[in-house]
Protein backbone atom coordinates (compact mmCIF):
# COMPACT_ATOMS: atom_id res chain seq x y z
CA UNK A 1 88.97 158.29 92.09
CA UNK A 2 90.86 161.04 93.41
CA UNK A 3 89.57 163.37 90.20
CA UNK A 4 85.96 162.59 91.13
CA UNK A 5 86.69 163.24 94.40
CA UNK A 6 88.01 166.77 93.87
CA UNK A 7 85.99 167.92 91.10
CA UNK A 8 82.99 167.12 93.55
CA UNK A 9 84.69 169.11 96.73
CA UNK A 10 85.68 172.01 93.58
CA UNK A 11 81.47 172.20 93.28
CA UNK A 12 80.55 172.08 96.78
CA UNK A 13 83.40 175.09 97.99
CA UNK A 14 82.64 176.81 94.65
CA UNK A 15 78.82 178.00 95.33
CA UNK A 16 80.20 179.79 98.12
CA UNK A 17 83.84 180.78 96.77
CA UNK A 18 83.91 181.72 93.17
CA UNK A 19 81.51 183.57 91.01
CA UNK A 20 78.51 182.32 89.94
CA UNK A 21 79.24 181.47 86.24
CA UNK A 22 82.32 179.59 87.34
CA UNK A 23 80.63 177.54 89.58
CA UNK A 24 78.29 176.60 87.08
CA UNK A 25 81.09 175.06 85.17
CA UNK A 26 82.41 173.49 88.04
CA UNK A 27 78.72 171.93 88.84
CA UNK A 28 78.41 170.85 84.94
CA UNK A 29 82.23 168.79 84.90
CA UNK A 30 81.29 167.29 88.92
CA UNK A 31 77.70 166.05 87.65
CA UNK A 32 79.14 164.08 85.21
CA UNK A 33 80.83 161.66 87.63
CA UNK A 34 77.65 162.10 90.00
CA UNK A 35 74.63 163.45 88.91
CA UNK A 36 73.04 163.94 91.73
CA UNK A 37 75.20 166.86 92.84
CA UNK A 38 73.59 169.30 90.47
CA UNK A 39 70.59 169.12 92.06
CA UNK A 40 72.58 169.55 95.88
CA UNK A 41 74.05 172.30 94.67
CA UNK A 42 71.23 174.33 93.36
CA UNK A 43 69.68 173.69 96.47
CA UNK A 44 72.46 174.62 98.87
CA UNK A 45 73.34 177.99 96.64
CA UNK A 46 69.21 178.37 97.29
CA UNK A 47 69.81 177.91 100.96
CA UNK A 48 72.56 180.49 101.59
CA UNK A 49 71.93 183.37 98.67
CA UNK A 50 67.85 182.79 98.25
CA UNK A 51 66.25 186.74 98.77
CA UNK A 52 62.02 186.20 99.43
CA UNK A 53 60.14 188.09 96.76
CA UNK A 54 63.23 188.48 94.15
CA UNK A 55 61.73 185.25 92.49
CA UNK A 56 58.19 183.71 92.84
CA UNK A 57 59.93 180.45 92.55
CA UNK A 58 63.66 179.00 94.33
CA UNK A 59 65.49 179.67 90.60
CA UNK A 60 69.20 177.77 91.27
CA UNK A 61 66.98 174.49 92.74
CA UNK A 62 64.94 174.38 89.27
CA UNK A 63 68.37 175.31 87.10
CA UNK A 64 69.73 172.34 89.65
CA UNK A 65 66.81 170.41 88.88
CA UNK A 66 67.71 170.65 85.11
CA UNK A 67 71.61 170.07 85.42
CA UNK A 68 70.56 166.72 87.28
CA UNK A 69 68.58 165.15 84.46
CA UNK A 70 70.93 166.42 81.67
CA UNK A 71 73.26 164.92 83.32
CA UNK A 72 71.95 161.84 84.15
CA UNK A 73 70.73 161.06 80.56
CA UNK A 74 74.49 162.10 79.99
CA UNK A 75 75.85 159.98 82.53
CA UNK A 76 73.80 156.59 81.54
CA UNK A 77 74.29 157.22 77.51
CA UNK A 78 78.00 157.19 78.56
CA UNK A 79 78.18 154.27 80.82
CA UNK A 80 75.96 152.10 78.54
CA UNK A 81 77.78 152.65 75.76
CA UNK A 82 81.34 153.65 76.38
CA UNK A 83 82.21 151.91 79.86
CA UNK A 84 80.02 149.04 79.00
CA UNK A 85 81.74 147.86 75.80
């Protein structure tokens, strides 16, 4: 419990403390344990760092969009078939 727990709080304080590519890590390992929380962060690092006209499109909420169904496809494959046997 208290791994999930910080692993999620290492996502949320890394989209605004550590660099980018290190965050995405962070966001990858936390949406394993809740899947959910790749889509939160893409949105929230859209939120705070989103420039109008850079992109036609909100870029981190689509890559979020993406790290949530990876990981949920991850995340049910491994609770069917390894925490369910």
């Amino acid at each position: 419990m208290l791994v999930r727990a910080s692993t999620i709080l290492l996502a949320l304080v890394g989209v605004v403390a550590f660099p980018w590519p290190l965050t995405v890590v962070f966001v990858f390992i936390a949406a394993l344990f809740l899947p959910p929380l790749a889509l939160l962060c893409g949105v929230l690092y859209d939120i705070l760092y989103f420039v109008p006209g850079a992109y036609p499109f909100p870029l981190a909420t689509l890559l979020g969009l993406a790290g949530f169904l990876v990981a949920e496809v991850v995340h049910g494959f491994v609770k069917t078939r390894i925490m369910g046997a």
